[in-house]
N, C-alpha and C. Protein backbone atom coordinates (compact mmCIF):
# COMPACT_ATOMS: atom_id res chain seq x y z
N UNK A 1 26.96 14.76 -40.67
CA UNK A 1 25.58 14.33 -40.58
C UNK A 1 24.71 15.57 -40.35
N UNK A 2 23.55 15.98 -41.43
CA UNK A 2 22.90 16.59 -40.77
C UNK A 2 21.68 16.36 -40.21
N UNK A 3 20.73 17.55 -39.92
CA UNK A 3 19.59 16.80 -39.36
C UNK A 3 18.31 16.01 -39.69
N UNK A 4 18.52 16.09 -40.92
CA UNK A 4 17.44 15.05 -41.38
C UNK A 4 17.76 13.96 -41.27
N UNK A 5 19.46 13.64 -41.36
CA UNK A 5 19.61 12.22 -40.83
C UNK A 5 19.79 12.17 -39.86
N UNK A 6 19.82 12.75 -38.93
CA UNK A 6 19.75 12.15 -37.74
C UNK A 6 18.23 12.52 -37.50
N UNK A 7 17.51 12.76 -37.51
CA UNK A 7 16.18 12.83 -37.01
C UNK A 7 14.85 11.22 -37.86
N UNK A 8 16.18 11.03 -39.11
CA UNK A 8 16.08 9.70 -39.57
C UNK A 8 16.15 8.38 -38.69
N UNK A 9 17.77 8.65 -38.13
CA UNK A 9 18.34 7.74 -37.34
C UNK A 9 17.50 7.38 -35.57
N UNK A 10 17.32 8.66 -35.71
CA UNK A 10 16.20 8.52 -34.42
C UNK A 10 15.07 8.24 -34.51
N UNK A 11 14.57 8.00 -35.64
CA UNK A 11 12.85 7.68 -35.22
C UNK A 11 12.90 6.47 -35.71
N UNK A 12 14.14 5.51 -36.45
CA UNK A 12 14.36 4.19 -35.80
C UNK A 12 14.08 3.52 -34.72
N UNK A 13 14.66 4.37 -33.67
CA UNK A 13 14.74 4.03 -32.67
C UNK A 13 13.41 3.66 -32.20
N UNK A 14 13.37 2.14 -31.16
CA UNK A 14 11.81 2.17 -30.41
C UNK A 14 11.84 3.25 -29.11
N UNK A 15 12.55 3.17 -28.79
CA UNK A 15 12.40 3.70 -27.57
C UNK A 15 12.33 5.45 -27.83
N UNK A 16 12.71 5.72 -28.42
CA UNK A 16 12.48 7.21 -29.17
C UNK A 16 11.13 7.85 -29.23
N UNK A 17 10.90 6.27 -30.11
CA UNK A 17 9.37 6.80 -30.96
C UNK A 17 8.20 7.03 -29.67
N UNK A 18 8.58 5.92 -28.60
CA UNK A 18 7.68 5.36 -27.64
C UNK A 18 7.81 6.78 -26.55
N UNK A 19 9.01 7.32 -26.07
CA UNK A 19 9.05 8.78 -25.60
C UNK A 19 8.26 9.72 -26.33
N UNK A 20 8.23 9.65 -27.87
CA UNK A 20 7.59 11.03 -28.39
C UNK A 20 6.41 10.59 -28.22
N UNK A 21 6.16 9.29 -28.57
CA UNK A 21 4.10 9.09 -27.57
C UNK A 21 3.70 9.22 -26.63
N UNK A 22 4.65 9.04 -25.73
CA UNK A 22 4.43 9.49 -24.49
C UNK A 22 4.45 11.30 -24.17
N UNK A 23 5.32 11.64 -24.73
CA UNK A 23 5.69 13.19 -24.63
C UNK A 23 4.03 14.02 -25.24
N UNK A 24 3.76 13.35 -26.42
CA UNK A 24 2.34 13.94 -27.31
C UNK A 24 0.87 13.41 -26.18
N UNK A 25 1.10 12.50 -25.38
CA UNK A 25 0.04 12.29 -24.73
C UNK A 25 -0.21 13.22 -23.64
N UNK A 26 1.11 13.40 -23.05
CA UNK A 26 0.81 14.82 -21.94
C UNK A 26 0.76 16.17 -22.94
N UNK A 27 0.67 16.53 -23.97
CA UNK A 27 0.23 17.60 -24.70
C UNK A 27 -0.82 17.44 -24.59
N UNK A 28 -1.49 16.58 -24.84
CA UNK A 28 -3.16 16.34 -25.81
C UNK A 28 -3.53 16.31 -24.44
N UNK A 29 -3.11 15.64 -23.42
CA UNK A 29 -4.25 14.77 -22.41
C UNK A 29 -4.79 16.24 -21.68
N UNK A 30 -6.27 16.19 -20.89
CA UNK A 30 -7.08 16.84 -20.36
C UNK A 30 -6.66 17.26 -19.20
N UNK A 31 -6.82 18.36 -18.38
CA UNK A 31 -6.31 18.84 -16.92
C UNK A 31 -6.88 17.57 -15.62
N UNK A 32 -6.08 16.79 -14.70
CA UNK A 32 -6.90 15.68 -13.93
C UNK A 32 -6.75 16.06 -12.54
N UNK A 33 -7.69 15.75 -12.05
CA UNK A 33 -8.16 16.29 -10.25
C UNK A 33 -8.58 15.38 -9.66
N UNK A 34 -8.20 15.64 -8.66
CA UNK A 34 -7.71 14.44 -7.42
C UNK A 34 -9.44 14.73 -7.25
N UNK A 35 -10.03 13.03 -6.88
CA UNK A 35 -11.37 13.04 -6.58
C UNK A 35 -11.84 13.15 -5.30
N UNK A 36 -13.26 13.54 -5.51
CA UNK A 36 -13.62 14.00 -4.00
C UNK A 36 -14.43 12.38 -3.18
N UNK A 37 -14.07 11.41 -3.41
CA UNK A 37 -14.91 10.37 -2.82
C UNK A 37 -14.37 10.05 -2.00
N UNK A 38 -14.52 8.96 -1.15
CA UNK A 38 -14.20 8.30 0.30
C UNK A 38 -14.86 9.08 1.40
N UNK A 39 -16.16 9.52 0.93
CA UNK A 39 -16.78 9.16 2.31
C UNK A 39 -16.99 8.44 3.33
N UNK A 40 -17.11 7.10 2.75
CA UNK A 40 -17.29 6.24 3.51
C UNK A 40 -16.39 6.10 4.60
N UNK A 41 -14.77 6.69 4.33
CA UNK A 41 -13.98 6.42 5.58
C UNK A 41 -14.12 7.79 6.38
N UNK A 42 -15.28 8.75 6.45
CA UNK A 42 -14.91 9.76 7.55
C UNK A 42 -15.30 9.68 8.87
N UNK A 43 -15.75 8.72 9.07
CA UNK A 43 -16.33 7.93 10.42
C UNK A 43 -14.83 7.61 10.96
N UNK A 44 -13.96 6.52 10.43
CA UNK A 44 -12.80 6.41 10.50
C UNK A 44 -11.84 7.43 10.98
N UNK A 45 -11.98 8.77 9.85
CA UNK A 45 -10.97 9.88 10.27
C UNK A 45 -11.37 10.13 11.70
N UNK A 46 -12.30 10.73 11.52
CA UNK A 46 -12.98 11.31 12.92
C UNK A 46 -12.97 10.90 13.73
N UNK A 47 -12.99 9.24 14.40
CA UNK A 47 -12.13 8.84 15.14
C UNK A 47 -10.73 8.84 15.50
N UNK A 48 -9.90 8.59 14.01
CA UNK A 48 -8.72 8.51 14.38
C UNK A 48 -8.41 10.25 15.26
N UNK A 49 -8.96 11.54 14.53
CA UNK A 49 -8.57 12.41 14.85
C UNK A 49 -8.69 12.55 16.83
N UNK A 50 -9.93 12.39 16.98
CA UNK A 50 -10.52 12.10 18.48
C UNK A 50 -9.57 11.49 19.08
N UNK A 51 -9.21 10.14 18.76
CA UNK A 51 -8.14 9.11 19.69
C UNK A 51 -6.76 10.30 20.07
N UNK A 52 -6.62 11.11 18.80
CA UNK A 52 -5.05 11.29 19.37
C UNK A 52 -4.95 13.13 19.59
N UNK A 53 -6.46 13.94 19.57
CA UNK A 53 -6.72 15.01 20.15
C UNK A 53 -7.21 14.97 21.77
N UNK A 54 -7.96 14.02 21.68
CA UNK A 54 -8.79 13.51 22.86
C UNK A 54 -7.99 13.16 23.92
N UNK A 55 -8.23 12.47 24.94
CA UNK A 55 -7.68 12.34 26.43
C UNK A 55 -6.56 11.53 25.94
N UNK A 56 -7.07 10.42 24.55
CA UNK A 56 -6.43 9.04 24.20
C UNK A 56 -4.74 9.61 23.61
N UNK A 57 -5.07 10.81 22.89
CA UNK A 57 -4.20 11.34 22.15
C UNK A 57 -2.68 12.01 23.21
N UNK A 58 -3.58 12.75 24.65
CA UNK A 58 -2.67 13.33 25.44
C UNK A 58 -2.11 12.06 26.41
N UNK A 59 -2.57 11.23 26.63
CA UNK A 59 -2.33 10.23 27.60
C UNK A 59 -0.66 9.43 26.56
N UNK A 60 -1.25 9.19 25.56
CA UNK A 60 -0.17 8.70 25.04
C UNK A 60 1.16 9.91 24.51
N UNK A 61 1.37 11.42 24.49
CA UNK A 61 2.16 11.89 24.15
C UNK A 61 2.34 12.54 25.58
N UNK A 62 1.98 12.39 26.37
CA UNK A 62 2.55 12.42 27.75
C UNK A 62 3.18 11.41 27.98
N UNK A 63 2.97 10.34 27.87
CA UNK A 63 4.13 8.52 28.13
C UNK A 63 4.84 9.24 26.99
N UNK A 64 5.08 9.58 26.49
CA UNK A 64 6.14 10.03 25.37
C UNK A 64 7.30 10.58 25.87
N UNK A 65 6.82 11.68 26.47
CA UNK A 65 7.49 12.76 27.01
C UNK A 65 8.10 12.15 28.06
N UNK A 66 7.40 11.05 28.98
CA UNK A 66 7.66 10.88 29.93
C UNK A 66 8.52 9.94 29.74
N UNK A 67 8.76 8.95 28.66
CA UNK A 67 9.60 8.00 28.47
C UNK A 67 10.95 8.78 27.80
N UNK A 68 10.95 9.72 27.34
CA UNK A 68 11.80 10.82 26.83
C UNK A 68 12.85 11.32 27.77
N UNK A 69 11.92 11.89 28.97
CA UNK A 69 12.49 11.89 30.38
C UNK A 69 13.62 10.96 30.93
N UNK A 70 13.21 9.90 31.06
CA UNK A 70 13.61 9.00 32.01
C UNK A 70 14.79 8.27 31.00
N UNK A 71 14.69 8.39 29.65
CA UNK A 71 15.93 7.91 28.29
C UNK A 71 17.29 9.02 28.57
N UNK A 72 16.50 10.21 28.96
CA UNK A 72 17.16 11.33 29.04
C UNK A 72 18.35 11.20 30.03
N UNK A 73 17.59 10.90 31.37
CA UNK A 73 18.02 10.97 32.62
C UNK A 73 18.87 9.80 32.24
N UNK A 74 18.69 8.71 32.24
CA UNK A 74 19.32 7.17 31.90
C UNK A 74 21.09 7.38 30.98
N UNK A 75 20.47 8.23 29.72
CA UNK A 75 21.74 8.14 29.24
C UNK A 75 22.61 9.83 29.15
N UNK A 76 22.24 10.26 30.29
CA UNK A 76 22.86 11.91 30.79
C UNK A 76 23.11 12.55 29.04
N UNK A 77 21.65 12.25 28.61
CA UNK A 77 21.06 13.54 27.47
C UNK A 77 19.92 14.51 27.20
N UNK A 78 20.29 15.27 26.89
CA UNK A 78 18.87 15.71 26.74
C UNK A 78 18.09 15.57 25.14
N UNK A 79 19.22 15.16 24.07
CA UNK A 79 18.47 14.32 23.02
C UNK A 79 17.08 13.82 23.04
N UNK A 80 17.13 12.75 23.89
CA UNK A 80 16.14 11.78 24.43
C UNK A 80 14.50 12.39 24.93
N UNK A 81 15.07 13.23 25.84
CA UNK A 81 13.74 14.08 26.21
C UNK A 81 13.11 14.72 24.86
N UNK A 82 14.32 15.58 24.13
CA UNK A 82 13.92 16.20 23.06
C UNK A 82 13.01 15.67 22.10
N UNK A 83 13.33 14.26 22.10
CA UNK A 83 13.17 13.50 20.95
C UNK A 83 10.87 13.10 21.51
N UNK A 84 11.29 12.40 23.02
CA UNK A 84 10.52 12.42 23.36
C UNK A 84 9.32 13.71 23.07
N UNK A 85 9.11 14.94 23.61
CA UNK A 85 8.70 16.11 23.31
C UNK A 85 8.09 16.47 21.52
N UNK A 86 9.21 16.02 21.12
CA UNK A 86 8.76 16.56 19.50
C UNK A 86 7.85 15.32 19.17
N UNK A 87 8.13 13.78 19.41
CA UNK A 87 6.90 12.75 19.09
C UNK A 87 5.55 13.15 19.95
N UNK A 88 5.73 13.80 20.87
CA UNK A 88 4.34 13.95 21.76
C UNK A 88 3.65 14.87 21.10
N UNK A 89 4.56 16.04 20.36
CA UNK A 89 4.00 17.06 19.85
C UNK A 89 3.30 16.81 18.68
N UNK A 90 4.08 15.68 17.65
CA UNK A 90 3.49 15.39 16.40
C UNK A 90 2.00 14.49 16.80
N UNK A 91 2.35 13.58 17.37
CA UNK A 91 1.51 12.87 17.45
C UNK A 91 0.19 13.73 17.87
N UNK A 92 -0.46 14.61 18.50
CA UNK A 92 -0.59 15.72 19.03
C UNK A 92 -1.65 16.52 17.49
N UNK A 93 -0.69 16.88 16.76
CA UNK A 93 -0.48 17.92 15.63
C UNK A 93 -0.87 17.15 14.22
N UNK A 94 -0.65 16.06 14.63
CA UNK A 94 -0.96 15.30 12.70
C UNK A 94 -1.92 15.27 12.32
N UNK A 95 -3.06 15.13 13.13
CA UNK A 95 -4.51 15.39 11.93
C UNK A 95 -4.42 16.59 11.49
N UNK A 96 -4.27 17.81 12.56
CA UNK A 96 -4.06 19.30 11.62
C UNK A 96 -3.27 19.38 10.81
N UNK A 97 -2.05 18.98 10.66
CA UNK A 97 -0.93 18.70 9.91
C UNK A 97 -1.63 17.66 8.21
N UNK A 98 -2.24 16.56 8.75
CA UNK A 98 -2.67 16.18 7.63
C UNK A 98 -4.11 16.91 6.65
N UNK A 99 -4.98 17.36 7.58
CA UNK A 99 -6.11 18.33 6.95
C UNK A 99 -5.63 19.28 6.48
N UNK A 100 -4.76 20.10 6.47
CA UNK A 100 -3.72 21.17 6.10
C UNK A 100 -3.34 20.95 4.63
N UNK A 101 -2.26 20.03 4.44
CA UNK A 101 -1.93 19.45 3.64
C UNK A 101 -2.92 19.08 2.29
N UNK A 102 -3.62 17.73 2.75
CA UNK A 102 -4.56 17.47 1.82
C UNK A 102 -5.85 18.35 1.42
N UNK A 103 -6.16 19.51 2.30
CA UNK A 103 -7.51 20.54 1.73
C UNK A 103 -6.56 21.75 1.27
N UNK A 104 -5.31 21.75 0.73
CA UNK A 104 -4.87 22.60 0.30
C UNK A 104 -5.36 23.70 -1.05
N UNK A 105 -5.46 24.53 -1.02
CA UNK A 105 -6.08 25.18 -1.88
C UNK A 105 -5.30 26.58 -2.52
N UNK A 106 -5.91 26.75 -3.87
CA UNK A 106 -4.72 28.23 -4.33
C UNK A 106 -5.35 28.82 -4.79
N UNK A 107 -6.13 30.13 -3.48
CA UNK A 107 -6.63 31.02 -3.51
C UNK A 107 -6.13 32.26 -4.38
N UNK A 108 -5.29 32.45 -4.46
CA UNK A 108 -4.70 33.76 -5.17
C UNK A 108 -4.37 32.98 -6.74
N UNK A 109 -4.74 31.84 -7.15
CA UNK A 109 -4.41 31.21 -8.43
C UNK A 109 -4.84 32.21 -9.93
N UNK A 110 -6.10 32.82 -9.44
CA UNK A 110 -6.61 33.79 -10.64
C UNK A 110 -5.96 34.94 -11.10
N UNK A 111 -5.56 35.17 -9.91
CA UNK A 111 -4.30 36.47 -10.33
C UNK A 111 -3.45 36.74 -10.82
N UNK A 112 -2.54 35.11 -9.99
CA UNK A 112 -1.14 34.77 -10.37
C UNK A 112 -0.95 34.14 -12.00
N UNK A 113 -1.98 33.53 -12.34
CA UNK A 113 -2.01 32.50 -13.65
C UNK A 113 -1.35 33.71 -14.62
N UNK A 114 -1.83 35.00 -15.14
CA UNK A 114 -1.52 35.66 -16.09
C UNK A 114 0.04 35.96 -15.71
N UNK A 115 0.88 36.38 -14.88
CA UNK A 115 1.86 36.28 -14.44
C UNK A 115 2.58 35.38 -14.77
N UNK A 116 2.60 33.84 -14.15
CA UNK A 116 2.93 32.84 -14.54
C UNK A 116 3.09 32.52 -15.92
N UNK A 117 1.81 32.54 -16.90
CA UNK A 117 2.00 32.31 -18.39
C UNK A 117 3.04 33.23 -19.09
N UNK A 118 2.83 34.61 -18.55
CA UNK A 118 3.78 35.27 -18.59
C UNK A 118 5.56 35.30 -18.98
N UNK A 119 5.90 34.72 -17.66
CA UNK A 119 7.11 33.95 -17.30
C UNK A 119 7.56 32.60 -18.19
N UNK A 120 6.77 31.81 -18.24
CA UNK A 120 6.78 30.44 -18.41
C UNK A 120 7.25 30.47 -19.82
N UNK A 121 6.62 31.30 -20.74
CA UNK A 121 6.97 31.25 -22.28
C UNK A 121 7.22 32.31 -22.92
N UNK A 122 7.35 33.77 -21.68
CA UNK A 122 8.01 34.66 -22.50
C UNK A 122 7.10 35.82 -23.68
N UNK A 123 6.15 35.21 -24.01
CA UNK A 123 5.17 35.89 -25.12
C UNK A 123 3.98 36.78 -24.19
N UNK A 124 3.24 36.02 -23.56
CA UNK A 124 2.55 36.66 -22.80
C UNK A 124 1.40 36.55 -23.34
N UNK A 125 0.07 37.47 -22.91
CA UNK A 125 -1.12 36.79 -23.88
C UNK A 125 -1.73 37.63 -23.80
């Protein structure tokens, strides 16, 4: 068999054909960016951040710690405390942890891009 028949035998196929439309749509389709809306919930953030930076935030990752403690002591580990400690800490750390994350940005992107194209296909530009 060569390849005209099989490139016959394959575009029989539905599920073939329906991959190479799919495959030609991420060619063609446009660059897409995550949108900048939901204002409306930053009243929301800004609380949530407050509750668990704020007194609300240490009060409860202190009972953390402190319930960590006493799991510790209870079942002669120190797991328990540990475990305790690192939830006090996150809990603590997650809005920075999440603002981090989601305002991520790629400052050095202008530099690196010619590099990258570079690499990626070998020709260069």
């Amino acid at each position: 068999m060569n390849i005209v028949q099989t490139a016959r035998e394959v575009g029989k196929s539905p599920a073939a054909v329906t991959l190479g439309l799919v495959a030609l749509s991420f060619v063609f389709s446009d660059a897409a960016y995550a949108g900048g809306g939901g204002a409306e919930f930053d009243d929301v953030w800004a609380t949530l951040r407050e509750w668990t930076e704020g007194t609300l935030g240490r009060i409860v990752a202190g009972t953390m710690i402190l319930v960590g403690i006493i799991g510790g002591i209870a079942r002669q580990s120190l797991m328990a405390f540990a475990l305790g400690v690192a939830g006090g800490m996150g809990l603590y750390n997650t809005p920075t942890i999440i603002e981090t994350i989601m305002s991520a940005t790629l400052e050095k992107a202008a530099t690196v891009t010619p590099a990258v194209m570079q690499l990626s296909n070998g020709l260069g530009g």
